[in-house]
PDB file of N, CA and C in Angstrom:
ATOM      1  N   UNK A   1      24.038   9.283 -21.118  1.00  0.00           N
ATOM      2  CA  UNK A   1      24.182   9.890 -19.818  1.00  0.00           C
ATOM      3  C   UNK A   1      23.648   8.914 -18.769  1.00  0.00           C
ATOM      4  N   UNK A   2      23.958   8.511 -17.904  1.00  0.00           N
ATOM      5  CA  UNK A   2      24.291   7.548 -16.776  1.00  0.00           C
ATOM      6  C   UNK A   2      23.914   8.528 -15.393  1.00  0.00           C
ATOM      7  N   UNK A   3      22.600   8.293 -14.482  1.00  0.00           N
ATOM      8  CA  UNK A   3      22.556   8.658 -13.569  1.00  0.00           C
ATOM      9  C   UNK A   3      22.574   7.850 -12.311  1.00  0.00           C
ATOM     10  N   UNK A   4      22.849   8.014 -11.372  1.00  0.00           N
ATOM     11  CA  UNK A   4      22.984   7.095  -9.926  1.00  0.00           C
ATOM     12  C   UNK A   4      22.393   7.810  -8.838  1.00  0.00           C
ATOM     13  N   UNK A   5      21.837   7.514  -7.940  1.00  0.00           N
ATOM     14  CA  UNK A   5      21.671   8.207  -6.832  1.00  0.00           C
ATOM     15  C   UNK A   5      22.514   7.743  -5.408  1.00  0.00           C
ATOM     16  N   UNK A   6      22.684   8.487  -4.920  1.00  0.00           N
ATOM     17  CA  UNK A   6      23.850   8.237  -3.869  1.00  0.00           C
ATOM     18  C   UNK A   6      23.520   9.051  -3.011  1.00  0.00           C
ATOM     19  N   UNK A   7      23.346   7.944  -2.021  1.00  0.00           N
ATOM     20  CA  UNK A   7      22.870   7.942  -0.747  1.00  0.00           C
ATOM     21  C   UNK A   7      23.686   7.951   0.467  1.00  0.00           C
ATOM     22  N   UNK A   8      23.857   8.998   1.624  1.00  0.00           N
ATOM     23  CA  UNK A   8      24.850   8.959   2.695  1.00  0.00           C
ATOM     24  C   UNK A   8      24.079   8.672   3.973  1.00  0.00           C
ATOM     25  N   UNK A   9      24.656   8.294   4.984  1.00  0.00           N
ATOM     26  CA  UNK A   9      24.061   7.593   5.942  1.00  0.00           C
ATOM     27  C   UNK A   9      25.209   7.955   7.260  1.00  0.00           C
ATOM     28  N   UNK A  10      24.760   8.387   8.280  1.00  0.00           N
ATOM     29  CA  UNK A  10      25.473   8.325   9.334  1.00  0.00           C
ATOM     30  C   UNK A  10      25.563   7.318  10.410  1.00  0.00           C
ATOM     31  N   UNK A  11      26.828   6.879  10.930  1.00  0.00           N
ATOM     32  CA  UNK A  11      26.461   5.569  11.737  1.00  0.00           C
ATOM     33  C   UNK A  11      26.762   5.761  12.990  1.00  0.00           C
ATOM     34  N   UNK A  12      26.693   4.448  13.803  1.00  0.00           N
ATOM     35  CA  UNK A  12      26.308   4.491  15.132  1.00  0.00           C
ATOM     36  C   UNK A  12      27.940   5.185  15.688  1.00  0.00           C
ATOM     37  N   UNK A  13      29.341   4.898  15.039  1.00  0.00           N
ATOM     38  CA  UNK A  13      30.338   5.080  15.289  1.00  0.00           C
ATOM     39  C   UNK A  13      30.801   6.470  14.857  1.00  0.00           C
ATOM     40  N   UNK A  14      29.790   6.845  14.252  1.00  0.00           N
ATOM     41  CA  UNK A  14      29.864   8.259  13.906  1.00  0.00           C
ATOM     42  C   UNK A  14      30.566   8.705  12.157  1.00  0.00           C
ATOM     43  N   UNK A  15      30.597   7.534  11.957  1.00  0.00           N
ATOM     44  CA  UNK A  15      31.271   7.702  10.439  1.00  0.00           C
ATOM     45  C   UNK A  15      29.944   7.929   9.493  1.00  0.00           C
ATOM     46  N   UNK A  16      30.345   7.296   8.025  1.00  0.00           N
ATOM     47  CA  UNK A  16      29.260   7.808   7.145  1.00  0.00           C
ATOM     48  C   UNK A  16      30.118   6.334   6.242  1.00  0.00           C
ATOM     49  N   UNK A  17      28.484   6.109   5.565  1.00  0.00           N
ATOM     50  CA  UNK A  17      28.509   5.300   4.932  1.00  0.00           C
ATOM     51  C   UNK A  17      27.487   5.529   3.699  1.00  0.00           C
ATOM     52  N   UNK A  18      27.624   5.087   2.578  1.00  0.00           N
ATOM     53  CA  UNK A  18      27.189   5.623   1.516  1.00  0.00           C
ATOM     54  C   UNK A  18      26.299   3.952   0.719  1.00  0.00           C
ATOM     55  N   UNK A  19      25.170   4.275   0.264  1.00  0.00           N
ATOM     56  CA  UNK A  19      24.616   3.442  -1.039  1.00  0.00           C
ATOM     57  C   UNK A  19      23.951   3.879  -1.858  1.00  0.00           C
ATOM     58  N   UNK A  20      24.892   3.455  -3.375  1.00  0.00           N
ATOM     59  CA  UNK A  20      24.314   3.831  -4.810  1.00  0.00           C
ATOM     60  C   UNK A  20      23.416   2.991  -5.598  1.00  0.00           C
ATOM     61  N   UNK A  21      22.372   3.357  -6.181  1.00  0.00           N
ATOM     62  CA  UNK A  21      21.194   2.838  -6.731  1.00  0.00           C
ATOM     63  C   UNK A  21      21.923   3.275  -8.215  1.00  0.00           C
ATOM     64  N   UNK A  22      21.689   2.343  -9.528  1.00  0.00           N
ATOM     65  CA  UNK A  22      21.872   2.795 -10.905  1.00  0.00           C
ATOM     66  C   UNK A  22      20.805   3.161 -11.246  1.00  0.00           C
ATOM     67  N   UNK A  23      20.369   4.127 -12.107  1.00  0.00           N
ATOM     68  CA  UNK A  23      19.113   4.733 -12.867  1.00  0.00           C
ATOM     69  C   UNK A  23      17.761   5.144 -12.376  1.00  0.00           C
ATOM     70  N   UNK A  24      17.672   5.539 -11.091  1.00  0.00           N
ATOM     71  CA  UNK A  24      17.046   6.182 -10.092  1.00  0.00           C
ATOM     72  C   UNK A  24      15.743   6.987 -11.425  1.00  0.00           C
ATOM     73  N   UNK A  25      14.972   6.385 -10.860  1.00  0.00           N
ATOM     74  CA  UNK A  25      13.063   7.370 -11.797  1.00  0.00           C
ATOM     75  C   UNK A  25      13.673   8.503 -11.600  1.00  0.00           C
ATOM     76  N   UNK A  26      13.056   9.041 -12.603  1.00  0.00           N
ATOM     77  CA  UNK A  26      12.969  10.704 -13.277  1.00  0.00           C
ATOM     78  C   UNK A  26      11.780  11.288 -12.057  1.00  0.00           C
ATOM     79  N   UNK A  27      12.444  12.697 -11.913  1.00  0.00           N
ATOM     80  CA  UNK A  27      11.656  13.531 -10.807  1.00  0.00           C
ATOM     81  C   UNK A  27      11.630  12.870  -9.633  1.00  0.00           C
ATOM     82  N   UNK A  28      12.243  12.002  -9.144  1.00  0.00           N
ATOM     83  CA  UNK A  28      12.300  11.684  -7.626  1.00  0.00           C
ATOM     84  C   UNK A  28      12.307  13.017  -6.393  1.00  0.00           C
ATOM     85  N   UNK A  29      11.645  12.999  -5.779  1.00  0.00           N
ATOM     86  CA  UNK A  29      11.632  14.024  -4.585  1.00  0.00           C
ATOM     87  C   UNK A  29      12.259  13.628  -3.617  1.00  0.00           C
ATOM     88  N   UNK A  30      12.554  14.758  -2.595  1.00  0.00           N
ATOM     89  CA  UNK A  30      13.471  14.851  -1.162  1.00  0.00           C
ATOM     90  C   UNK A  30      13.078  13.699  -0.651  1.00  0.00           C
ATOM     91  N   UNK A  31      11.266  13.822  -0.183  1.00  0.00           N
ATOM     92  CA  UNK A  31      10.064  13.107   0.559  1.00  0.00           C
ATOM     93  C   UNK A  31      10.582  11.483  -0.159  1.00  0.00           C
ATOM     94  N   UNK A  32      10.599  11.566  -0.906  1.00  0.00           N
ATOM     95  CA  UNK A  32      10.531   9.908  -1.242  1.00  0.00           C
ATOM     96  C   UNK A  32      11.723   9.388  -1.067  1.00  0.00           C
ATOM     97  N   UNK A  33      12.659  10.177  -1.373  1.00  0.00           N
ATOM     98  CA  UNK A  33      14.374   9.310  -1.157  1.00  0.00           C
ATOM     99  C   UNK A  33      14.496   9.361   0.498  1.00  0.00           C
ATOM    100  N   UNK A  34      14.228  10.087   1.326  1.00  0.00           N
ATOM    101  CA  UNK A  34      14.047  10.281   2.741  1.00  0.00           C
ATOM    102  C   UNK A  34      13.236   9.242   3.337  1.00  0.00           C
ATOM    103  N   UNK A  35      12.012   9.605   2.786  1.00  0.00           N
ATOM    104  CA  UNK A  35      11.835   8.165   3.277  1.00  0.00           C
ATOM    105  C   UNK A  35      11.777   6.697   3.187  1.00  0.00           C
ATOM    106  N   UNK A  36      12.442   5.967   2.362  1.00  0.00           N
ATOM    107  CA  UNK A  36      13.332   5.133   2.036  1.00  0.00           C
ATOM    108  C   UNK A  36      14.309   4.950   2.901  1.00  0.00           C
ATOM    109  N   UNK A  37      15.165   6.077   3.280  1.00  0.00           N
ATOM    110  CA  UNK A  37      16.469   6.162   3.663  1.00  0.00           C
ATOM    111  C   UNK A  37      16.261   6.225   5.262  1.00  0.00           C
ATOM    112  N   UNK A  38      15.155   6.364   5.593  1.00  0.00           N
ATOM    113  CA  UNK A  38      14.503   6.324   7.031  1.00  0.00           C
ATOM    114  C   UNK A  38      14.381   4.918   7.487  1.00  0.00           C
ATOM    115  N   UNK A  39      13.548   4.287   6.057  1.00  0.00           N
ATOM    116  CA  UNK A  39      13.335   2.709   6.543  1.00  0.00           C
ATOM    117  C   UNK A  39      14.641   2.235   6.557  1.00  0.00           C
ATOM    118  N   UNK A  40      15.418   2.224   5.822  1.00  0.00           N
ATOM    119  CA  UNK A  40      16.483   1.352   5.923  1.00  0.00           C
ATOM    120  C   UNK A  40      17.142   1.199   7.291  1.00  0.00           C
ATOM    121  N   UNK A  41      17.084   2.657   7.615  1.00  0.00           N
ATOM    122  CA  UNK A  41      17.517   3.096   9.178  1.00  0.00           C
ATOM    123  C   UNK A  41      16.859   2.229   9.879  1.00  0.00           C
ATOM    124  N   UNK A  42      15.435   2.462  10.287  1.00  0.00           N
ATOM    125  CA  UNK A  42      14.409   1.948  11.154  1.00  0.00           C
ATOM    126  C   UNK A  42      14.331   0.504  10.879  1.00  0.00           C
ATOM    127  N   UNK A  43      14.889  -0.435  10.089  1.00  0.00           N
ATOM    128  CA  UNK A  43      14.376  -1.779   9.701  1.00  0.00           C
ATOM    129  C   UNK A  43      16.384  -2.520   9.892  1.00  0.00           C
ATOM    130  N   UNK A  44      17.020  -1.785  10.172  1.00  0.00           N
ATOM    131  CA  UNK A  44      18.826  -2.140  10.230  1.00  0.00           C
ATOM    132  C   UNK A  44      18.798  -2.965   9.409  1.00  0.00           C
ATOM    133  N   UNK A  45      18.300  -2.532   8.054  1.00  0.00           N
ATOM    134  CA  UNK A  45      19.101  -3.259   6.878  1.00  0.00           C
ATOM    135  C   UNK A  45      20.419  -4.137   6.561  1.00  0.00           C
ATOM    136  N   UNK A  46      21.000  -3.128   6.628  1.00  0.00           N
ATOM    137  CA  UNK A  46      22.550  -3.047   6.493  1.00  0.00           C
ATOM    138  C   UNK A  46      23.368  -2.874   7.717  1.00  0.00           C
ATOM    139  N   UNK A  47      24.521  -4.150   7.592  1.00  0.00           N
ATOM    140  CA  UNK A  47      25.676  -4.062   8.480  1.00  0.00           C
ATOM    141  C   UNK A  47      26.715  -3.308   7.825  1.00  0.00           C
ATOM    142  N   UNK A  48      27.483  -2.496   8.652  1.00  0.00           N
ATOM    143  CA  UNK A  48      28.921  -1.384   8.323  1.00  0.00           C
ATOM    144  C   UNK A  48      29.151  -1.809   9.019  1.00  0.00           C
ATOM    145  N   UNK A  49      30.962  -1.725   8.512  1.00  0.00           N
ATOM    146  CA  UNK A  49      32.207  -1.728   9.400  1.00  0.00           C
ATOM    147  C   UNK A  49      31.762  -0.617  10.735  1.00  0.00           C
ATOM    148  N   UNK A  50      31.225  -0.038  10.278  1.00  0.00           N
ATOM    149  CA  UNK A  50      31.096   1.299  11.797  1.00  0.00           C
ATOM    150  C   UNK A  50      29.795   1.286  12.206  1.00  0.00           C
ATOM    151  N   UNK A  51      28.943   0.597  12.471  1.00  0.00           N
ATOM    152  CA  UNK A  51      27.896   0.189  13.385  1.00  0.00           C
ATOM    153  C   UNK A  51      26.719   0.395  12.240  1.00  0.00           C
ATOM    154  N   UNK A  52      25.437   0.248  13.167  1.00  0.00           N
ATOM    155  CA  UNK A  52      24.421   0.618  12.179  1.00  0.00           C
ATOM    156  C   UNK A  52      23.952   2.238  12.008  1.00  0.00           C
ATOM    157  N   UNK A  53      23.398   1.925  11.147  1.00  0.00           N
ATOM    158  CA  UNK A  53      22.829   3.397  10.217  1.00  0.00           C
ATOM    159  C   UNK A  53      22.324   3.750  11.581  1.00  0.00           C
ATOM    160  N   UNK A  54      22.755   5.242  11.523  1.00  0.00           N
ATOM    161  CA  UNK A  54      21.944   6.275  12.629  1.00  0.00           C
ATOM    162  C   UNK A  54      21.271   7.081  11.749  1.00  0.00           C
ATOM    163  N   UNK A  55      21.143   7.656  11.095  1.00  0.00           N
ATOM    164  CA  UNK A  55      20.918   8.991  10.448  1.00  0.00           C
ATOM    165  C   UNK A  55      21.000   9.009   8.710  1.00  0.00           C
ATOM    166  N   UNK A  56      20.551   9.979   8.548  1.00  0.00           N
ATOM    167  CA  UNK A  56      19.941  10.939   6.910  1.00  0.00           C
ATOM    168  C   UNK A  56      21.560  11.462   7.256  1.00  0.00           C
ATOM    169  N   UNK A  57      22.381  11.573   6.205  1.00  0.00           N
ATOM    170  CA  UNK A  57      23.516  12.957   6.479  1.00  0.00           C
ATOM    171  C   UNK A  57      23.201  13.257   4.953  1.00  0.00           C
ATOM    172  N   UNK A  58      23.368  12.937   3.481  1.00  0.00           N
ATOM    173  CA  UNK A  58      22.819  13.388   2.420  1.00  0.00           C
ATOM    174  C   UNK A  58      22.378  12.386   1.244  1.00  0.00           C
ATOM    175  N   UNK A  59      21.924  13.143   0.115  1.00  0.00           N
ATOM    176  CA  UNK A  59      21.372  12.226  -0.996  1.00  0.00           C
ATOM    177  C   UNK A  59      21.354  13.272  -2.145  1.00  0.00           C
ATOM    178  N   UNK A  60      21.993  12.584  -3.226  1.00  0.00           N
ATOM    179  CA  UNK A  60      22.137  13.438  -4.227  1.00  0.00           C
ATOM    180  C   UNK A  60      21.940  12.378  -5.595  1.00  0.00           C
ATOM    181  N   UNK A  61      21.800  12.945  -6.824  1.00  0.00           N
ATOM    182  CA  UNK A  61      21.805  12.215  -8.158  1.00  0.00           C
ATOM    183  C   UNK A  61      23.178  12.662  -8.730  1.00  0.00           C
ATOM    184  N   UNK A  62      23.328  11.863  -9.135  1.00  0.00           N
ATOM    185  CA  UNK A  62      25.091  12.412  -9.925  1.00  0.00           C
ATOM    186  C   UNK A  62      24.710  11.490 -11.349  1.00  0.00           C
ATOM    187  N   UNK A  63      24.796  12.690 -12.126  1.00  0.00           N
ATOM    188  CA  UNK A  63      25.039  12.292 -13.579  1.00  0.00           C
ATOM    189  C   UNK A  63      26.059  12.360 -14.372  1.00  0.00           C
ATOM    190  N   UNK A  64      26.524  11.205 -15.287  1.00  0.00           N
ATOM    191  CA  UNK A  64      27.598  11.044 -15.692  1.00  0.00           C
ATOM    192  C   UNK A  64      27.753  11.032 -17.038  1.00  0.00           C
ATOM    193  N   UNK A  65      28.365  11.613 -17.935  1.00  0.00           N
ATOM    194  CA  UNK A  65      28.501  11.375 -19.174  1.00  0.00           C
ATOM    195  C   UNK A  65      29.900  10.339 -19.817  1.00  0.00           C
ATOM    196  N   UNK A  66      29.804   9.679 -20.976  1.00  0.00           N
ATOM    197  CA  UNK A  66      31.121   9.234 -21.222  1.00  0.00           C
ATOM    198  C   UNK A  66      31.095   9.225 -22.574  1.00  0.00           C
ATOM    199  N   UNK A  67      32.307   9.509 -23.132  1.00  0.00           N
ATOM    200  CA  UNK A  67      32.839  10.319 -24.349  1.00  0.00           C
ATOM    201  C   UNK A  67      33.733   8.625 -24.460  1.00  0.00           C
ATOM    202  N   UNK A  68      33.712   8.538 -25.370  1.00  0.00           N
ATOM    203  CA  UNK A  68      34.151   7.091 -26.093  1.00  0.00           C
ATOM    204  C   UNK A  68      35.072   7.325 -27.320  1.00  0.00           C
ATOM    205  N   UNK A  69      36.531   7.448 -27.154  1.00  0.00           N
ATOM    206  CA  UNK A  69      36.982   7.447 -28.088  1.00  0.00           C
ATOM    207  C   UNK A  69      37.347   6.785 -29.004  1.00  0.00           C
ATOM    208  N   UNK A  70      37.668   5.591 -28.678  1.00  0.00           N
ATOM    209  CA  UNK A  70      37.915   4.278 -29.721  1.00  0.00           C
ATOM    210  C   UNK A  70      37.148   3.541 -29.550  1.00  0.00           C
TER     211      UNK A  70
END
């Protein structure tokens, strides 16, 4: 089982832009992925096609399973 965390971000152009981390620690909280996702904001990490990060819009873990047949 394969987990990611995926991260959404709102930008200056009003779109949304997304970044995925592979294998994100066990029990991660709101508080800690937030604020992370604050600095990145506050420090303009990252350039997008649609301006810089404005905003938190969401953050979720998505787990994946894969069934291997041959």
């Amino acid at each position: 089982m394969a987990k990611r965390l995926l991260m959404s971000f709102i930008t200056a152009q009003g779109g949304q832009s997304s970044l995925t981390l592979d294998a994100p620690k066990d029990g991660l909280t709101e508080t800690e992925v937030r604020t992370v996702m604050e600095a990145i904001i506050t420090n303009n990490i990252f350039n997008t096609s649609n301006g810089d990060l404005t905003g938190v819009k969401a953050a979720e873990i998505v787990t994946t399973t894969k069934e291997i047949l041959i």
